[in-house]
N, C-alpha and C. Protein backbone atom coordinates (compact mmCIF):
# COMPACT_ATOMS: atom_id res chain seq x y z
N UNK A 1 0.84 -1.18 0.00
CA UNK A 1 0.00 0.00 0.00
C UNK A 1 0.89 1.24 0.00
N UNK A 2 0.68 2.43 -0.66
CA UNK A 2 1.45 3.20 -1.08
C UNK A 2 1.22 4.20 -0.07
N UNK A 3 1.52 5.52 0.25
CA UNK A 3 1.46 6.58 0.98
C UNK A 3 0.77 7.72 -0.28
N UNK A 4 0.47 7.27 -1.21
CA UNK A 4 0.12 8.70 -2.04
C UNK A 4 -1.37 8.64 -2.01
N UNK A 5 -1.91 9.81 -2.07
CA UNK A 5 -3.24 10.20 -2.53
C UNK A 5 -3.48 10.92 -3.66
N UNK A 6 -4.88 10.25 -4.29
CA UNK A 6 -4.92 10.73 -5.57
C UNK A 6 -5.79 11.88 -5.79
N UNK A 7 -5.09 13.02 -6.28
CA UNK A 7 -6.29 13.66 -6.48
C UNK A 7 -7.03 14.28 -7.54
N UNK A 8 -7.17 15.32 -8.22
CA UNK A 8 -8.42 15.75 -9.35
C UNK A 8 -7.80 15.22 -10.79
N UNK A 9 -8.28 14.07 -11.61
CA UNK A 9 -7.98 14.08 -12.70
C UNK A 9 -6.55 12.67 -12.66
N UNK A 10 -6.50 12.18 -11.43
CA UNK A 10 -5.89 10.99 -11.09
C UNK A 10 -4.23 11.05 -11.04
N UNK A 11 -4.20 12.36 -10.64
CA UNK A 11 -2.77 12.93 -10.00
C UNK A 11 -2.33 12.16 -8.65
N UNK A 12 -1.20 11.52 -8.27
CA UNK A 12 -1.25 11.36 -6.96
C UNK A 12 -0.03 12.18 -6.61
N UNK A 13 -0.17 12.41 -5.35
CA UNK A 13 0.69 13.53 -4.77
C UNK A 13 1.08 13.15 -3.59
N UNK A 14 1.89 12.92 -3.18
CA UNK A 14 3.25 12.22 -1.40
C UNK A 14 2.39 13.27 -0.65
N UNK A 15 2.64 12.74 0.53
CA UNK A 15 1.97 13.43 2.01
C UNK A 15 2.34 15.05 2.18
N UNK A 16 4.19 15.05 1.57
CA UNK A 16 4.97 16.17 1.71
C UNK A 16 4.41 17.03 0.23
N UNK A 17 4.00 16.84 -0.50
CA UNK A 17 3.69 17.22 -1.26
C UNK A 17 2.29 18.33 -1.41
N UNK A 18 1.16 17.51 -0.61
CA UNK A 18 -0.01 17.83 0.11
C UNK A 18 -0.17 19.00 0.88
N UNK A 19 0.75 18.51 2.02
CA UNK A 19 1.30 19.78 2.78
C UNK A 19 1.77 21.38 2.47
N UNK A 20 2.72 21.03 1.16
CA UNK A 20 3.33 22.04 0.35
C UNK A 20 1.93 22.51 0.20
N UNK A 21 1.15 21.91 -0.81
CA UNK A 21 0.07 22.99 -1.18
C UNK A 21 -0.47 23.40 -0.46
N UNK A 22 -1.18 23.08 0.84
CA UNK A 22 -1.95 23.31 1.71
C UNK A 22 -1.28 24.56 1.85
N UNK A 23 0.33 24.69 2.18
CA UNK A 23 0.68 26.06 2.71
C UNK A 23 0.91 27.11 2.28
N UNK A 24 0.63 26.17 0.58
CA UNK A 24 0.93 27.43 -0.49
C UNK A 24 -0.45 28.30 -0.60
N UNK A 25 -1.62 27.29 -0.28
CA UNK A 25 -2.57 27.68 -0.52
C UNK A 25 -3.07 28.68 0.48
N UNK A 26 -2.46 28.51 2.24
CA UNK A 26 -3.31 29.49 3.38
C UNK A 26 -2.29 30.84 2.96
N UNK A 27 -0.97 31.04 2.19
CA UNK A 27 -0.14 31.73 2.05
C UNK A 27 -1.33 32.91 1.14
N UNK A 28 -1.71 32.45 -0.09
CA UNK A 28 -2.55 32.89 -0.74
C UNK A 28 -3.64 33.47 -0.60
N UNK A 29 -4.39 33.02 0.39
CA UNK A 29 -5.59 33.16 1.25
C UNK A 29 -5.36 34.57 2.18
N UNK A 30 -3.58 34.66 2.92
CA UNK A 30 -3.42 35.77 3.49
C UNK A 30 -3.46 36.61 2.64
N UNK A 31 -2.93 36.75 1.68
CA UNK A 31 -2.25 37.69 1.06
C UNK A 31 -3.42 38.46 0.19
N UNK A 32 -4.59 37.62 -0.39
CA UNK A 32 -5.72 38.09 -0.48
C UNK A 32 -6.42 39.39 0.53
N UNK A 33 -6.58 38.78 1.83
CA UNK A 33 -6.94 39.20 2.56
C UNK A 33 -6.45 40.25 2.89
N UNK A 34 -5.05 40.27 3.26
CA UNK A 34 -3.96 41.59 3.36
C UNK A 34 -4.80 42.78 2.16
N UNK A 35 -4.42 42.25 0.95
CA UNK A 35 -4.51 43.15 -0.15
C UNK A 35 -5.99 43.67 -0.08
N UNK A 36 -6.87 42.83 0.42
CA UNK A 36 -8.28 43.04 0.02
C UNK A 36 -8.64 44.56 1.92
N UNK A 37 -8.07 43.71 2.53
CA UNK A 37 -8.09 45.30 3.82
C UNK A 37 -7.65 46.31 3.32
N UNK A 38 -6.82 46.64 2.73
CA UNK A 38 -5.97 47.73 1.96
C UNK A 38 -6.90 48.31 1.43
N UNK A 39 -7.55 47.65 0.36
CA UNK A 39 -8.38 48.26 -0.12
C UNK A 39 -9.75 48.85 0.44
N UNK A 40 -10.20 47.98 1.35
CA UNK A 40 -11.00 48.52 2.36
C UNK A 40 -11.05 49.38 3.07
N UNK A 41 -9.85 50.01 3.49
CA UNK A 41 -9.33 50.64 4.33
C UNK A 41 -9.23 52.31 3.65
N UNK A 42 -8.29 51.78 2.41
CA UNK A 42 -8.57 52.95 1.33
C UNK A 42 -9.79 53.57 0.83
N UNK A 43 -10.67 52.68 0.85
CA UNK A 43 -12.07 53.24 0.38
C UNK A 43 -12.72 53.93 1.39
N UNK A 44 -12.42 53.11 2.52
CA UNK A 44 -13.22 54.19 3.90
C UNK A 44 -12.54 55.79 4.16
N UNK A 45 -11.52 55.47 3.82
CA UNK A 45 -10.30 56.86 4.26
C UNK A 45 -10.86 57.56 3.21
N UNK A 46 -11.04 57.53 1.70
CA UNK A 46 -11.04 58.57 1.09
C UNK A 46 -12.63 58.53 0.70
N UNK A 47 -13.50 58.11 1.59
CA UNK A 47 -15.14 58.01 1.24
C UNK A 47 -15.41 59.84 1.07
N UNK A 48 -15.11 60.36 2.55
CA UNK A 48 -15.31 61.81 2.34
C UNK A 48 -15.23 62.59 1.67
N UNK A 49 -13.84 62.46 0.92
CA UNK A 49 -13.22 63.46 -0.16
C UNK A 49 -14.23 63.10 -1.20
N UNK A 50 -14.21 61.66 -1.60
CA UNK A 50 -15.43 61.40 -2.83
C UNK A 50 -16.69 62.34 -2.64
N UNK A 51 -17.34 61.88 -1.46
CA UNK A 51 -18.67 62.74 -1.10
C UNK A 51 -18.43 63.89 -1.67
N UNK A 52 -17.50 64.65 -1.93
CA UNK A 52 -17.23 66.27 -1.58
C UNK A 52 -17.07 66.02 -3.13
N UNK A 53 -16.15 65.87 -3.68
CA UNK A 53 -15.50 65.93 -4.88
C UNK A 53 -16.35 65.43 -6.37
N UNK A 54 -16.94 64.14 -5.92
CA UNK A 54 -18.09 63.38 -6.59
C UNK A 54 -19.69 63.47 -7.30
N UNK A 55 -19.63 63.13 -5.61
CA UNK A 55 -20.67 62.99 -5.54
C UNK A 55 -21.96 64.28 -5.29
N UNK A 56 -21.35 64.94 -4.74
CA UNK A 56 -22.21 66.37 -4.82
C UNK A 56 -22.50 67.21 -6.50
N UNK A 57 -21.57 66.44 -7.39
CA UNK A 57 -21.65 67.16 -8.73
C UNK A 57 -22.56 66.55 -9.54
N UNK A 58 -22.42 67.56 -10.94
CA UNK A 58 -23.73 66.81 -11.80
C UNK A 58 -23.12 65.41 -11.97
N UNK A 59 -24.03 64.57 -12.00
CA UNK A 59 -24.17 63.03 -12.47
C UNK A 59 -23.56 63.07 -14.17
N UNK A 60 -22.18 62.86 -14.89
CA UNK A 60 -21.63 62.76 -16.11
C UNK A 60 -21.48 60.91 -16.46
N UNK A 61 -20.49 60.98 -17.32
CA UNK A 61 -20.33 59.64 -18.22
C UNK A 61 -19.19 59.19 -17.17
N UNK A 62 -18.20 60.19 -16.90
CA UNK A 62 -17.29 60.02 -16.06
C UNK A 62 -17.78 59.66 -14.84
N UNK A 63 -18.73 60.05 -14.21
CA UNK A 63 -18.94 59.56 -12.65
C UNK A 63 -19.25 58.29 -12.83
N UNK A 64 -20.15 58.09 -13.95
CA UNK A 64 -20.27 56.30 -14.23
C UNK A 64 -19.38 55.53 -13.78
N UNK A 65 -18.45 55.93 -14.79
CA UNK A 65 -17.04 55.18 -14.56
C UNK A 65 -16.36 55.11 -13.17
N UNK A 66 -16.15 56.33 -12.77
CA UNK A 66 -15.59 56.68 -12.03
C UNK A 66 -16.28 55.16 -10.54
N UNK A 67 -17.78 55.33 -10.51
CA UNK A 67 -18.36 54.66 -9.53
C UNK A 67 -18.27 53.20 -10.20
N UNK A 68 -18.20 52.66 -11.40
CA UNK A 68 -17.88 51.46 -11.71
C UNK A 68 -16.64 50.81 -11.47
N UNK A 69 -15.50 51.33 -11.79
CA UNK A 69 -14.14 51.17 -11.69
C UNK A 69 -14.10 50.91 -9.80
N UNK A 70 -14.44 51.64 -9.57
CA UNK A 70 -14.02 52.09 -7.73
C UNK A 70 -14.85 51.11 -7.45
N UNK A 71 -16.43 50.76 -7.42
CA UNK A 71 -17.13 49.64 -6.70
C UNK A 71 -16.98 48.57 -7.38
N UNK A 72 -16.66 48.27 -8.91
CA UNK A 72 -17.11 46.90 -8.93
C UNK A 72 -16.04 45.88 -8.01
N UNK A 73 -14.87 46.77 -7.91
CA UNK A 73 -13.77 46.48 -7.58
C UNK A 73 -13.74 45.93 -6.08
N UNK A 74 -14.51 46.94 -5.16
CA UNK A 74 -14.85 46.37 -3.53
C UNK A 74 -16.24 45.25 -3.61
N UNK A 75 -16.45 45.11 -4.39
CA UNK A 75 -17.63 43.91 -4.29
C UNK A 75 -17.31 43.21 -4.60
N UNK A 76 -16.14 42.88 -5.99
CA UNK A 76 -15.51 42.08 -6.10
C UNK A 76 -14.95 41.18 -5.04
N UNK A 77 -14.17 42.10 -4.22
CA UNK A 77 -12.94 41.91 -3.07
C UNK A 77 -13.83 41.35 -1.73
N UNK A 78 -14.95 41.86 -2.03
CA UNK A 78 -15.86 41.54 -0.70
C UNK A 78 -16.58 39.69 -1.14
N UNK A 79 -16.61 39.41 -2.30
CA UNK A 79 -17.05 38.40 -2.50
C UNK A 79 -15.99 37.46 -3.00
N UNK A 80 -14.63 38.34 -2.48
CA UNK A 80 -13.45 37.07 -2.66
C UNK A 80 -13.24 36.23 -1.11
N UNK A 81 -13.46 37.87 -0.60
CA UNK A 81 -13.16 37.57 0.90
C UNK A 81 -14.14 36.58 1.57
N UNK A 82 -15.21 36.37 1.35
CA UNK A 82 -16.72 36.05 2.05
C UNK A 82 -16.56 34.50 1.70
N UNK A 83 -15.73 34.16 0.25
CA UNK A 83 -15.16 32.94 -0.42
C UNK A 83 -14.34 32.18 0.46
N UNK A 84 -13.77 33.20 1.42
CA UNK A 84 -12.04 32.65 1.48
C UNK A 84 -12.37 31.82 2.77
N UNK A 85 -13.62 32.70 3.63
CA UNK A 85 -14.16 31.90 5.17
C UNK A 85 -15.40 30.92 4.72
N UNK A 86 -16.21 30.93 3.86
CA UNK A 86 -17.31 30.12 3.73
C UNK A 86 -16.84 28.40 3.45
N UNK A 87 -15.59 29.14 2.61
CA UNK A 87 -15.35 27.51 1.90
C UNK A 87 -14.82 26.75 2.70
N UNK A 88 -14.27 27.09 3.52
CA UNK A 88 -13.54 25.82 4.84
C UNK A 88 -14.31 25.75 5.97
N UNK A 89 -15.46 26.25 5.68
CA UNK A 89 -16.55 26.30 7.05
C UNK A 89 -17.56 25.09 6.34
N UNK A 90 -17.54 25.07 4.84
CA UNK A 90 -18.38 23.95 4.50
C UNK A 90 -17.58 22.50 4.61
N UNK A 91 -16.18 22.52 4.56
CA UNK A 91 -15.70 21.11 4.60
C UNK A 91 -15.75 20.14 3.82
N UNK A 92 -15.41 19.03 3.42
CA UNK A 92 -15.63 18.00 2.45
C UNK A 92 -16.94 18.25 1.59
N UNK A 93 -17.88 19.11 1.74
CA UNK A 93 -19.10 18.84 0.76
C UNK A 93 -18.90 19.91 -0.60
N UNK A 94 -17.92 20.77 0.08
CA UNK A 94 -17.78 21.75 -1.08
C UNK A 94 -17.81 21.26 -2.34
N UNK A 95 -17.47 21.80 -4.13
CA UNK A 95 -17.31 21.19 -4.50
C UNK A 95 -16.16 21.94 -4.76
């Protein structure tokens, strides 16, 4: 009986091997997270100036943008993040 496990597509991969990813993978998971506060953080800090600068003006093609570029971007980040805790809270059923 061997020590390997097989996994997606009938790869098998050593115990040490497993591990590697696992740590490559929570490495990834931080670094998300890191990057994704940053941005959070940035958006709260400069919410005001927007209010002032923005949002008080006429409604153009540019504010479109301006509010597309800037949010799709934190909803994005918010539904990477929401990814990063749900999926190891579901456990083996994920897919």
């Amino acid at each position: 009986m061997s020590s390997n496990s097989t996994g997606p597509g009938g790869i098998e991969f050593t115990p040490q091997e497993i591990y590697d990813l696992y740590n490559r993978l929570q490495i990834e998971n931080y670094c998300i997270l890191a990057s994704s506060v940053l941005l959070f953080f940035d958006t709260i800090l400069t919410f005001p100036k927007e209010v002032q600068r923005i949002w008080r003006r006429r409604f153009t093609g540019a504010t479109f943008i301006y509010a597309l570029t800037r949010y799709v971007n934190v909803v994005e980040r918010i539904t990477l993040v929401v990814s990063l805790f749900i999926q190891p809270a579901l456990g083996n059923d994920a897919p």
